[in-house]
C-alpha atoms as a PDB file:
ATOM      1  CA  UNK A   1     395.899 121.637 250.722  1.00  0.00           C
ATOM      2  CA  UNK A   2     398.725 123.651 253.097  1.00  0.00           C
ATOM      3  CA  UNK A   3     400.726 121.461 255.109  1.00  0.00           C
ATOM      4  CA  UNK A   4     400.721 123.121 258.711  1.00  0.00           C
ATOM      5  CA  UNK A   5     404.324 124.111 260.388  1.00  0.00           C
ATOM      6  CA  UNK A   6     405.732 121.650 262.497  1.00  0.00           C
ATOM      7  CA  UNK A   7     406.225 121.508 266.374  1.00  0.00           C
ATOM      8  CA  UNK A   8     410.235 121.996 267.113  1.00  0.00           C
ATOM      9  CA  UNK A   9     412.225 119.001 268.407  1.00  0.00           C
ATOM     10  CA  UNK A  10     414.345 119.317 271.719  1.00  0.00           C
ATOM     11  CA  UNK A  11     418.070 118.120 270.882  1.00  0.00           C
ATOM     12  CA  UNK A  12     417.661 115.327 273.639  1.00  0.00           C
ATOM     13  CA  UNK A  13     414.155 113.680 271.440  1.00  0.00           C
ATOM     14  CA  UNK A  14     416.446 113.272 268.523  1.00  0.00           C
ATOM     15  CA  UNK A  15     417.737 109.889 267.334  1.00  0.00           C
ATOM     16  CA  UNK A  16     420.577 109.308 265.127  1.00  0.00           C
ATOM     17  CA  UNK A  17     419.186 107.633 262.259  1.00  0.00           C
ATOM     18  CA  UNK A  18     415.626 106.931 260.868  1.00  0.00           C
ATOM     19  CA  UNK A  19     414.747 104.475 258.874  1.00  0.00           C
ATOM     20  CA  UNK A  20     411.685 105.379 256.422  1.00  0.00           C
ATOM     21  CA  UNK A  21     409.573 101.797 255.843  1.00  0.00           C
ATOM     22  CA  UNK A  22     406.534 101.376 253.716  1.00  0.00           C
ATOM     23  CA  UNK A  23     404.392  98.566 254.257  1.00  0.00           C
ATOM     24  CA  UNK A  24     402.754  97.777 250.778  1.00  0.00           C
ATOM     25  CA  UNK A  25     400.556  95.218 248.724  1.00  0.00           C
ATOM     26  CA  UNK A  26     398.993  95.259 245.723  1.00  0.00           C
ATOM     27  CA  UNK A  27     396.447  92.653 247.061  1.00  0.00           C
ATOM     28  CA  UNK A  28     394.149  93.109 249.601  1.00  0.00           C
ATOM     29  CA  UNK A  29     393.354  91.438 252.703  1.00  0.00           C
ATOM     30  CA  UNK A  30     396.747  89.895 253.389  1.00  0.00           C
ATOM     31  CA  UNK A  31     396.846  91.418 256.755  1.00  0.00           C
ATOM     32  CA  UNK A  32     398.836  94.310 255.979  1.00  0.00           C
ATOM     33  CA  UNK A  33     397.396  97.136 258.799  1.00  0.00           C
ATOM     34  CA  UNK A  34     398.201  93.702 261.318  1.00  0.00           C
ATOM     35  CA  UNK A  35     401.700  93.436 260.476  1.00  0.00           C
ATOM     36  CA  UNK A  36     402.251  96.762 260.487  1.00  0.00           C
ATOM     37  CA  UNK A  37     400.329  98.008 264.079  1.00  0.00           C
ATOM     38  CA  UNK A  38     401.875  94.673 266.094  1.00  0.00           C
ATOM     39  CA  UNK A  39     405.805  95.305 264.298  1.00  0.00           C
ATOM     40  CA  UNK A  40     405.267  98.881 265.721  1.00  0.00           C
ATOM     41  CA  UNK A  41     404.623  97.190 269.225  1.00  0.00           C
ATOM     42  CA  UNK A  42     407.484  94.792 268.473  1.00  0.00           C
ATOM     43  CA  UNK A  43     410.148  97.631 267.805  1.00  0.00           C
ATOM     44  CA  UNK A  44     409.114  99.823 270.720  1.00  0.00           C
ATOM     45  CA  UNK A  45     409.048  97.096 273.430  1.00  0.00           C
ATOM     46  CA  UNK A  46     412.900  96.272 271.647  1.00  0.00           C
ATOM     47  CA  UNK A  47     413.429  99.730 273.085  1.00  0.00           C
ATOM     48  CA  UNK A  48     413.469 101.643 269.542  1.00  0.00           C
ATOM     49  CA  UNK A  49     411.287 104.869 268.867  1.00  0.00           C
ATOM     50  CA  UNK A  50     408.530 104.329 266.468  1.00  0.00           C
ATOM     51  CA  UNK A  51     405.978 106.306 264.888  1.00  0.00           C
ATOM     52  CA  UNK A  52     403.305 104.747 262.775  1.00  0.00           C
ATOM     53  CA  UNK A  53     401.679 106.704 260.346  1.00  0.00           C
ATOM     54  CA  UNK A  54     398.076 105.797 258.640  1.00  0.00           C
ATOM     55  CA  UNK A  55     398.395 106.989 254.894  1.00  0.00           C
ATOM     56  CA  UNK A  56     394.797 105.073 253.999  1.00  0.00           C
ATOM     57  CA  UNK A  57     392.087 106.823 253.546  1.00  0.00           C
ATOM     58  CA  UNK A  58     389.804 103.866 255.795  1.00  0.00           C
ATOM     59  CA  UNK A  59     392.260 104.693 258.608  1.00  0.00           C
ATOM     60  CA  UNK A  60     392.817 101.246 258.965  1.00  0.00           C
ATOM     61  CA  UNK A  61     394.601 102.060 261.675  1.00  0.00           C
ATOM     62  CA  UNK A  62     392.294 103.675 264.338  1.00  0.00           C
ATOM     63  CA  UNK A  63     389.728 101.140 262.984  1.00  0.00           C
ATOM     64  CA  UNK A  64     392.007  98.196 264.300  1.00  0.00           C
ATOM     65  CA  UNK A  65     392.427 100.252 267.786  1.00  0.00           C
ATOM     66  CA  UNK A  66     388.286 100.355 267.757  1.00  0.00           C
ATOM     67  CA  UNK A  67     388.474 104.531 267.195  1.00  0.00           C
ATOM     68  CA  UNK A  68     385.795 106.158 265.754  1.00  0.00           C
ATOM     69  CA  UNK A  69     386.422 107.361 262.206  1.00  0.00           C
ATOM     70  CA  UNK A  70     387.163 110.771 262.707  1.00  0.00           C
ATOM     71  CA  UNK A  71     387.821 110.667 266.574  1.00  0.00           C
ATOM     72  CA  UNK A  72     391.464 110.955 266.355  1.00  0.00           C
ATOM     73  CA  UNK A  73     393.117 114.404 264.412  1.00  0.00           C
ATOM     74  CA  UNK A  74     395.874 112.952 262.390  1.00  0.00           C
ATOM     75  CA  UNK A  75     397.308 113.021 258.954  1.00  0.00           C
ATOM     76  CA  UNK A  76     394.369 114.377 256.681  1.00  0.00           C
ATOM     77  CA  UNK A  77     394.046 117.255 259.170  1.00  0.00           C
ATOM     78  CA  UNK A  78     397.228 118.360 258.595  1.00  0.00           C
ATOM     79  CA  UNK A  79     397.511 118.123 254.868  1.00  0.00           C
ATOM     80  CA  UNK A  80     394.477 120.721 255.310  1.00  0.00           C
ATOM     81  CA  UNK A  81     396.460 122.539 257.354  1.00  0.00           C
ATOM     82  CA  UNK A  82     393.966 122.464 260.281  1.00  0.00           C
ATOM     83  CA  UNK A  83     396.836 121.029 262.785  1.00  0.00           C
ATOM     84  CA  UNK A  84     400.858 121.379 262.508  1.00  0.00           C
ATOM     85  CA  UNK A  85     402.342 117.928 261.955  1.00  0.00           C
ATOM     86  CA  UNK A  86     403.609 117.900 265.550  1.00  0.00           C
ATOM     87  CA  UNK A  87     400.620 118.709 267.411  1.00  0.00           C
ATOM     88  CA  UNK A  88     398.821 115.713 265.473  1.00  0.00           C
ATOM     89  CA  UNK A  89     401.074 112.944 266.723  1.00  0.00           C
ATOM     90  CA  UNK A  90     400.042 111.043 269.489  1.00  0.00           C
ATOM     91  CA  UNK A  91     401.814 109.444 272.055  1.00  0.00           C
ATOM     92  CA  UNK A  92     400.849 105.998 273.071  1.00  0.00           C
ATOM     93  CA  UNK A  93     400.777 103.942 276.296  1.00  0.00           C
ATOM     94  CA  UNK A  94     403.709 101.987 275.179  1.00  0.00           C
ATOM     95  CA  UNK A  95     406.569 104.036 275.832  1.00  0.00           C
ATOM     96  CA  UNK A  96     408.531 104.545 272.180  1.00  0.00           C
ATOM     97  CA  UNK A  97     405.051 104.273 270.075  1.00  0.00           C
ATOM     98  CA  UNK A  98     403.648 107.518 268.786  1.00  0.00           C
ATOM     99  CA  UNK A  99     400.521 107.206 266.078  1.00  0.00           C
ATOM    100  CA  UNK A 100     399.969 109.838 263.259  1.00  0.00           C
ATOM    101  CA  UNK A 101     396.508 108.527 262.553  1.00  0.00           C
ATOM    102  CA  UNK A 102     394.553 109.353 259.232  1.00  0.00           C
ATOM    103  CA  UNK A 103     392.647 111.727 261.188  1.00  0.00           C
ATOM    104  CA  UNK A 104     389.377 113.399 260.774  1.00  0.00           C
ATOM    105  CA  UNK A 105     388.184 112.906 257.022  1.00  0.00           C
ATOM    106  CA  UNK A 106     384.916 112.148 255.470  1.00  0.00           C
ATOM    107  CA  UNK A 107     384.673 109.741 253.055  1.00  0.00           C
ATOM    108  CA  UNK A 108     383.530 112.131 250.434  1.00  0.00           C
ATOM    109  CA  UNK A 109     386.937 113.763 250.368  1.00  0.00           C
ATOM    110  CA  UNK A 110     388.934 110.569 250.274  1.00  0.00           C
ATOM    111  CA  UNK A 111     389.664 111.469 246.494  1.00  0.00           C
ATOM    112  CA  UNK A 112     391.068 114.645 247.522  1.00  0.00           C
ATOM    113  CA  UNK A 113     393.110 113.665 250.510  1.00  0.00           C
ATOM    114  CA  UNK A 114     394.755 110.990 248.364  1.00  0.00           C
ATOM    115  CA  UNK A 115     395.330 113.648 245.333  1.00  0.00           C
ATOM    116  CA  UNK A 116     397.734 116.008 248.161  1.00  0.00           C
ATOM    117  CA  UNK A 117     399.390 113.288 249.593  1.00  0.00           C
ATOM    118  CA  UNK A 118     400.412 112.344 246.045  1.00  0.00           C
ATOM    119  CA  UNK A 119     401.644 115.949 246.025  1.00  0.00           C
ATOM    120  CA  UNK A 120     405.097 116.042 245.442  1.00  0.00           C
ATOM    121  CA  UNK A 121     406.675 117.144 248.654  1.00  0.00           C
ATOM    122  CA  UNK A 122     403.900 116.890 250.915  1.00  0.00           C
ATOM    123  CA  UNK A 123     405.213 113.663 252.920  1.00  0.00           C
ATOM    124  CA  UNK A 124     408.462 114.940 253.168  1.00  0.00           C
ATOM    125  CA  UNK A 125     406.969 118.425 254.549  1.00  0.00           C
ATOM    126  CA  UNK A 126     404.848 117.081 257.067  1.00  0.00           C
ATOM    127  CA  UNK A 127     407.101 113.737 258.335  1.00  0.00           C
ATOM    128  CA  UNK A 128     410.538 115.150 257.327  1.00  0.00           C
ATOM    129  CA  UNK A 129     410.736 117.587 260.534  1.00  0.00           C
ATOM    130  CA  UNK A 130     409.072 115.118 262.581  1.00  0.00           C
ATOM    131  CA  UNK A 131     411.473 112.021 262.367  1.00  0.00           C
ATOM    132  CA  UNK A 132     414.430 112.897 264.124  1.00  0.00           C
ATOM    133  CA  UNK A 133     412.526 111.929 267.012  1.00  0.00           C
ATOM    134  CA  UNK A 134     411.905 108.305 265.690  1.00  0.00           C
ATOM    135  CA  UNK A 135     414.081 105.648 264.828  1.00  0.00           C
ATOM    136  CA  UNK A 136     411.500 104.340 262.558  1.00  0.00           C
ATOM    137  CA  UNK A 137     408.904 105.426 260.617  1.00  0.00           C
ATOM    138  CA  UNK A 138     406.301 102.837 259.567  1.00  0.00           C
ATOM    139  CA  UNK A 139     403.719 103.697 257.125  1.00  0.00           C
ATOM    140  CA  UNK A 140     400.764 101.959 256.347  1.00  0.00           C
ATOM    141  CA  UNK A 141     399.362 102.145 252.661  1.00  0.00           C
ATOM    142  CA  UNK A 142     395.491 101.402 251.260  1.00  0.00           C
ATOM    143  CA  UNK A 143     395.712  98.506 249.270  1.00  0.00           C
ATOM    144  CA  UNK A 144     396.997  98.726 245.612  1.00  0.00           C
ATOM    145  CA  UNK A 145     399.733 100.760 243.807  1.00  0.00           C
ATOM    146  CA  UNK A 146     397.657 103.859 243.766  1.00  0.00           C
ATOM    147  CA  UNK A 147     399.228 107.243 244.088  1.00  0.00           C
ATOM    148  CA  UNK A 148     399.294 107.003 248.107  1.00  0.00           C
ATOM    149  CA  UNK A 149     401.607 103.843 247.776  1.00  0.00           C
ATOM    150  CA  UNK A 150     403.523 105.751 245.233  1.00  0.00           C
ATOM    151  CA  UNK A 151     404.058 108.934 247.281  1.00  0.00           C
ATOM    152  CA  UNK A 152     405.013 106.542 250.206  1.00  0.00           C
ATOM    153  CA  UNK A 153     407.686 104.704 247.887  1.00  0.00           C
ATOM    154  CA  UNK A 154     409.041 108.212 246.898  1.00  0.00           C
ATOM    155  CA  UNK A 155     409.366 109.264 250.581  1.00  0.00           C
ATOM    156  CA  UNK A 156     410.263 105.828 252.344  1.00  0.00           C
ATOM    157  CA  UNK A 157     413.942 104.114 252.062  1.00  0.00           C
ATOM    158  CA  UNK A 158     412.821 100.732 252.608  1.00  0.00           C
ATOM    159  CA  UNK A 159     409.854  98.625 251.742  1.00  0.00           C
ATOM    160  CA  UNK A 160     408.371  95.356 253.543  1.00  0.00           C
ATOM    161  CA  UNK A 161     405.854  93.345 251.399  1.00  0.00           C
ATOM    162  CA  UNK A 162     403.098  91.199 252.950  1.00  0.00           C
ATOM    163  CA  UNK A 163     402.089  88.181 251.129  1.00  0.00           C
ATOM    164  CA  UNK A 164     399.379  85.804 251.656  1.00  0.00           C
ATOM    165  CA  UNK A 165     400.810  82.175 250.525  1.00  0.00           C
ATOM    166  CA  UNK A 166     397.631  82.200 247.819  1.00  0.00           C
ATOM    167  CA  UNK A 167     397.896  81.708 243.340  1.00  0.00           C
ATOM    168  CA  UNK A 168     396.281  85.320 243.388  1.00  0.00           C
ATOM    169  CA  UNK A 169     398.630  86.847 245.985  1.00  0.00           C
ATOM    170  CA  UNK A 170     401.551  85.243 244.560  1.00  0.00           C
ATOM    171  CA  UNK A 171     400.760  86.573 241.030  1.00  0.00           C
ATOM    172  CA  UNK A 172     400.537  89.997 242.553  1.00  0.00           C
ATOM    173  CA  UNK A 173     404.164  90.265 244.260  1.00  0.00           C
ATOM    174  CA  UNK A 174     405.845  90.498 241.056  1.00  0.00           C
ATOM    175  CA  UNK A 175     403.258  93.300 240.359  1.00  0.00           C
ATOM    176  CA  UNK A 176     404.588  95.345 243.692  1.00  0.00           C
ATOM    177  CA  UNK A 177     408.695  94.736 242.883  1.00  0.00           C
ATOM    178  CA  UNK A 178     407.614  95.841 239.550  1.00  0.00           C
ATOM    179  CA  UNK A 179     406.739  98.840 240.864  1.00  0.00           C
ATOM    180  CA  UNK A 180     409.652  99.272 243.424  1.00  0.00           C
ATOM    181  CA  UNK A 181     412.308  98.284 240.780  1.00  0.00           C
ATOM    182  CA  UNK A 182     410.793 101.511 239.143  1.00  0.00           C
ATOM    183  CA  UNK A 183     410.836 104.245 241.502  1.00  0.00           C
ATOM    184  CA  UNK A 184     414.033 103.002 242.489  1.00  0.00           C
ATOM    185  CA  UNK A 185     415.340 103.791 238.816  1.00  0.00           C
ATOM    186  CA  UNK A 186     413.303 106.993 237.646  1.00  0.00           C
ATOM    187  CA  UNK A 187     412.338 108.624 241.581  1.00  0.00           C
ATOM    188  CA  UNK A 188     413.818 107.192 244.600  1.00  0.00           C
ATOM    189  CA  UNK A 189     417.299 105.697 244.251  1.00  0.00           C
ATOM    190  CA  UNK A 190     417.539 105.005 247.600  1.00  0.00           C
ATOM    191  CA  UNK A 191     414.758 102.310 247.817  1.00  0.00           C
ATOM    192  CA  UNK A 192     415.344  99.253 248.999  1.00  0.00           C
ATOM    193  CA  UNK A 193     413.207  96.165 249.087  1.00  0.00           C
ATOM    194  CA  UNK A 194     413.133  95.040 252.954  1.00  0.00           C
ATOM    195  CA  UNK A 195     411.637  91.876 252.253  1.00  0.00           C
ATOM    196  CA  UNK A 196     408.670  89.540 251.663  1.00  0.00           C
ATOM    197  CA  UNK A 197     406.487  88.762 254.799  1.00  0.00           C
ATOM    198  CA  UNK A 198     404.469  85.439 254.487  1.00  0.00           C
ATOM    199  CA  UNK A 199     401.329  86.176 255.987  1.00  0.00           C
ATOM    200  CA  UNK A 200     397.935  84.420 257.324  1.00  0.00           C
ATOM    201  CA  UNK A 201     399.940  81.003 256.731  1.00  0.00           C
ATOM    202  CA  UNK A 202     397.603  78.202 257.014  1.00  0.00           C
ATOM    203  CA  UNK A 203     400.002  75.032 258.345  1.00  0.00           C
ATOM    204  CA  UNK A 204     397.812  73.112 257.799  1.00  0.00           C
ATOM    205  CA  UNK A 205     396.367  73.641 254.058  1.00  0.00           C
ATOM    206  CA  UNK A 206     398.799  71.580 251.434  1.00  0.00           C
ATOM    207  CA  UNK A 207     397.881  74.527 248.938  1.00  0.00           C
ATOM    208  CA  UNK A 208     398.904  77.079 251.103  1.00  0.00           C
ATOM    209  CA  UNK A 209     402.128  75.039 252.135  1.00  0.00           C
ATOM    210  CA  UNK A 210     402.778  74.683 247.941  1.00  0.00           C
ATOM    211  CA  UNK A 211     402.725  77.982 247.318  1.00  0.00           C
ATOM    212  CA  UNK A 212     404.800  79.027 249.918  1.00  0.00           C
ATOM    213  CA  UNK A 213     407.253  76.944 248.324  1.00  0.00           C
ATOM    214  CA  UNK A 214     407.197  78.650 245.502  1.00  0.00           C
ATOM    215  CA  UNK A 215     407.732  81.784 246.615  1.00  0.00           C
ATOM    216  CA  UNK A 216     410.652  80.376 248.491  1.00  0.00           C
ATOM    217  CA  UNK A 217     411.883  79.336 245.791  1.00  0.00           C
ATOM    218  CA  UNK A 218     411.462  82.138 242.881  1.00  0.00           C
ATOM    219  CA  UNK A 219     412.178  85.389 244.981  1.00  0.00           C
ATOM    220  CA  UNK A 220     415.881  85.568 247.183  1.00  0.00           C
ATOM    221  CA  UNK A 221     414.295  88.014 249.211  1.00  0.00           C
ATOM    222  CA  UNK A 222     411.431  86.404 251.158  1.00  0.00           C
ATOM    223  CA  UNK A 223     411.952  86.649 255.108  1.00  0.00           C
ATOM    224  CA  UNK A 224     412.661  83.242 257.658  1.00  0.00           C
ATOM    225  CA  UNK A 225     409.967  85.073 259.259  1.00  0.00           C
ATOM    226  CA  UNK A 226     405.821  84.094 258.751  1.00  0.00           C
ATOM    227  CA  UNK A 227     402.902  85.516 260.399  1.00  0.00           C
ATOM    228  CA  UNK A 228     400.202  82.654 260.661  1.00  0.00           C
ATOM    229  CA  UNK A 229     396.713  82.742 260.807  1.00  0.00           C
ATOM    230  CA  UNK A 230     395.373  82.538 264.096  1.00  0.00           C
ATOM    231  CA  UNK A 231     392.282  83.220 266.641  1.00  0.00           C
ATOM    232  CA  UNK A 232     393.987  85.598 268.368  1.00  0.00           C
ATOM    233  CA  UNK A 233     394.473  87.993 265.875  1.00  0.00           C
ATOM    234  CA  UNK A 234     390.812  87.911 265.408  1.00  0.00           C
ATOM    235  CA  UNK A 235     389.867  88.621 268.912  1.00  0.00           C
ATOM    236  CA  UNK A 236     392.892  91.376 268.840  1.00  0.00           C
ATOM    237  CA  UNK A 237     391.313  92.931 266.548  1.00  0.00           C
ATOM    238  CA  UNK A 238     387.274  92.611 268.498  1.00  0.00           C
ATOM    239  CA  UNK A 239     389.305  93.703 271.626  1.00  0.00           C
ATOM    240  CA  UNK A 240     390.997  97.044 269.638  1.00  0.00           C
ATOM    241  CA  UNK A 241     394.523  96.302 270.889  1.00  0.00           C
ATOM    242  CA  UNK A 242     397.628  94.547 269.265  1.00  0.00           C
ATOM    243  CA  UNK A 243     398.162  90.618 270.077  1.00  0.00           C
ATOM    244  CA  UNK A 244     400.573  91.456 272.669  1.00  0.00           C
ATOM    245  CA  UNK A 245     398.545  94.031 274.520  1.00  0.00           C
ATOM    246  CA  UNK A 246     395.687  90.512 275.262  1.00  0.00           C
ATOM    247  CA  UNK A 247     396.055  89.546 278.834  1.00  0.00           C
ATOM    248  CA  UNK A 248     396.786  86.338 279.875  1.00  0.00           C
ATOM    249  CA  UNK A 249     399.988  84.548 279.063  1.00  0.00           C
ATOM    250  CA  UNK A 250     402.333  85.881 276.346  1.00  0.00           C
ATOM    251  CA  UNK A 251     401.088  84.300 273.129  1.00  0.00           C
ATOM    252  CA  UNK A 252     402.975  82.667 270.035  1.00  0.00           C
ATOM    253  CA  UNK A 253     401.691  85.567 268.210  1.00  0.00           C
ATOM    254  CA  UNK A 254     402.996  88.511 270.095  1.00  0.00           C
ATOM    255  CA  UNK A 255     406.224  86.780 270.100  1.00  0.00           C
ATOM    256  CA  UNK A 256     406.709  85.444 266.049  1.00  0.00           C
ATOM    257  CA  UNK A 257     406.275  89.478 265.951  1.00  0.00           C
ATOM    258  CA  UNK A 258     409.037  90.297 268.274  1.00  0.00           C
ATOM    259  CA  UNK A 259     411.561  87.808 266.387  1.00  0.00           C
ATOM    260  CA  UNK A 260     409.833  89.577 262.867  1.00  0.00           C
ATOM    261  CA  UNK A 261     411.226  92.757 264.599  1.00  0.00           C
ATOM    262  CA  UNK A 262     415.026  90.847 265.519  1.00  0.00           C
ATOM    263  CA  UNK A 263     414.886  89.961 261.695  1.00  0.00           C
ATOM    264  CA  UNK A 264     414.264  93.493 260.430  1.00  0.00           C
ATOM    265  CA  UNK A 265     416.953  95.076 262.333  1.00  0.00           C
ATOM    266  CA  UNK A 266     419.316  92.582 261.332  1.00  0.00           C
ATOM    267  CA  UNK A 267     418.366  93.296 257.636  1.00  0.00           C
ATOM    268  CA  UNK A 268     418.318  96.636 257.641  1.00  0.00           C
ATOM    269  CA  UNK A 269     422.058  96.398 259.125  1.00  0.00           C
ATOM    270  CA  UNK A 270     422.894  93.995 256.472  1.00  0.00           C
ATOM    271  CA  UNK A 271     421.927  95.993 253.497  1.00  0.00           C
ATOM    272  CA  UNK A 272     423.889  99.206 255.115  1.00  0.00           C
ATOM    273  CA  UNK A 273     421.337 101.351 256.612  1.00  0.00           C
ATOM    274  CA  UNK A 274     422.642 100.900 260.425  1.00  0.00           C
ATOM    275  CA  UNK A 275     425.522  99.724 262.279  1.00  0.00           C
ATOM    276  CA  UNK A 276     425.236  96.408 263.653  1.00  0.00           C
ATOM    277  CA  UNK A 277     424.214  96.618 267.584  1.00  0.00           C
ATOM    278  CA  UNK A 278     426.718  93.629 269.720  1.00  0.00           C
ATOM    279  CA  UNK A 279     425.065  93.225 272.872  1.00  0.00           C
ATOM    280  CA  UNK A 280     427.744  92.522 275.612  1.00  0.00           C
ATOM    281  CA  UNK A 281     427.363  90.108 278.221  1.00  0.00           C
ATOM    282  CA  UNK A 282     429.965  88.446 280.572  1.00  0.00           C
ATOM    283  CA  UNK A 283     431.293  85.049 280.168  1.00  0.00           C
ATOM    284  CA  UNK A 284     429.607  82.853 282.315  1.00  0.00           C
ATOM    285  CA  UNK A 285     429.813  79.294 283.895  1.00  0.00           C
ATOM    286  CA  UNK A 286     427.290  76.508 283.910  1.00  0.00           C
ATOM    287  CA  UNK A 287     429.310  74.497 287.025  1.00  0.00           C
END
């Protein structure tokens, strides 16, 4: 499939550094497409440019935002070369959040669409001109190791790792920095592992609580950060919008992702991807 040319950038759109981050598990149904829609939110209402990019083939994505299947033109129509990359990108109400959705593909061809993003090249030729506008790119991966998460690990500098505190899960994160550990050796020396996310926590179950211990415990890279599970990620998801976009007051939810976002930055400073960013304030009085 021919990759489409892209839109040019004015000098003024273009941000100093942009940080490439895969979202990816081997499991299923940890929450993955959540995490990865609400951090979006999280890092554009922090003021930082984001575009999130759909790489499954479901377009998990537009599904969570209650789009049709092939409503939005996106990713698939440009590895077709039906749209340039830049015309494909959508801006979103949230000032700072643009979408590059899977775009208009019929389930027949998911094969094929997953065969040319594997492509060598093809990710870099349709998100390499586009992200001097962004200071992140987030990219959501189907579940698995397939040959979409592996052409996202090849293109991406950084990778963040949901994990659902479960036996199965658990057994299936070594699986994933198997896999990272590799293309950091043999394709992608700049790879990094961002972290493991603890997702759909239940504070409540003693089994869920034990094996969250043990991943504590046997991996030094597991974030202070945890997504629970929780209602209102449910009715998020009924309603099309990300937990912070629910009206009413501003939920724990929305704002465990906002402090996930904090984190992020401050690990992606620590392992030498960005200056650190000192906020200055003046010294101040209480009496």
């Amino acid at each position: 499939m021919a990759v489409g040319a892209p839109r040019a950038l004015d000098d003024e759109m273009r941000c100093d550094v942009t940080h490439r981050v895969c979202i990816a598990s081997q499991k299923g149904g940890v929450g993955k497409t959540t995490v990865v829609l609400n951090l979006a939110v999280a890092l554009a209402e922090r003021g930082r440019k984001v575009l999130l990019v759909d790489l499954d083939p479901q377009g998990a994505i537009g599904l969570s935002l209650a789009r049709e299947e092939t409503e939005l033109a996106g990713l698939a129509d440009v590895v077709a070369g039906i749209v340039p990359p830049g015309q494909a990108v959508l801006a979103t109400k949230l000032p700072g959040l643009s979408l590059l959705p899977r775009g208009r593909l019929d389930s027949v061809d998911a094969c094929e669409f997953e065969l040319a993003l594997h492509e060598p090249g093809t990710l870099e030729a349709v998100l390499g001109p586009l992200e001097s506008a962004f200071d992140f790119l987030l990219l959501d991966t189907p579940a698995g190791l397939g040959c979409v998460t592996r052409a996202a690990l090849a293109f991406t500098e950084l990778v963040l790792v949901p994990f659902q505190p479960e036996s199965l899960s658990l057994r299936s994160v070594t699986q994933v920095l198997r896999l990272v550990d590799h293309m950091r050796q043999d394709e992608n020396p700049r790879l990094q592992l961002l972290g493991i996310l603890p997702t759909m926590v239940e504070k409540t179950s003693p089994a869920s609580l034990a094996v969250l211990s043990e991943i504590w415990t046997g991996f030094g890279c597991v974030l202070e950060s945890i997504v629970p599970r929780a209602a209102a990620y449910v009715e998020a998801s009924r309603r099309g919008v990300p937990v912070a976009f629910l009206s009413g007051p501003v939920s724990p939810e929305a704002r465990r992702f906002s402090l996930l976002a904090a984190e992020i930055e401050h690990v992606i400073q620590r392992l030498g991807f960005e200056e650190a960013r000192h906020d200055e304030q003046p010294e101040r009085r209480l009496l």
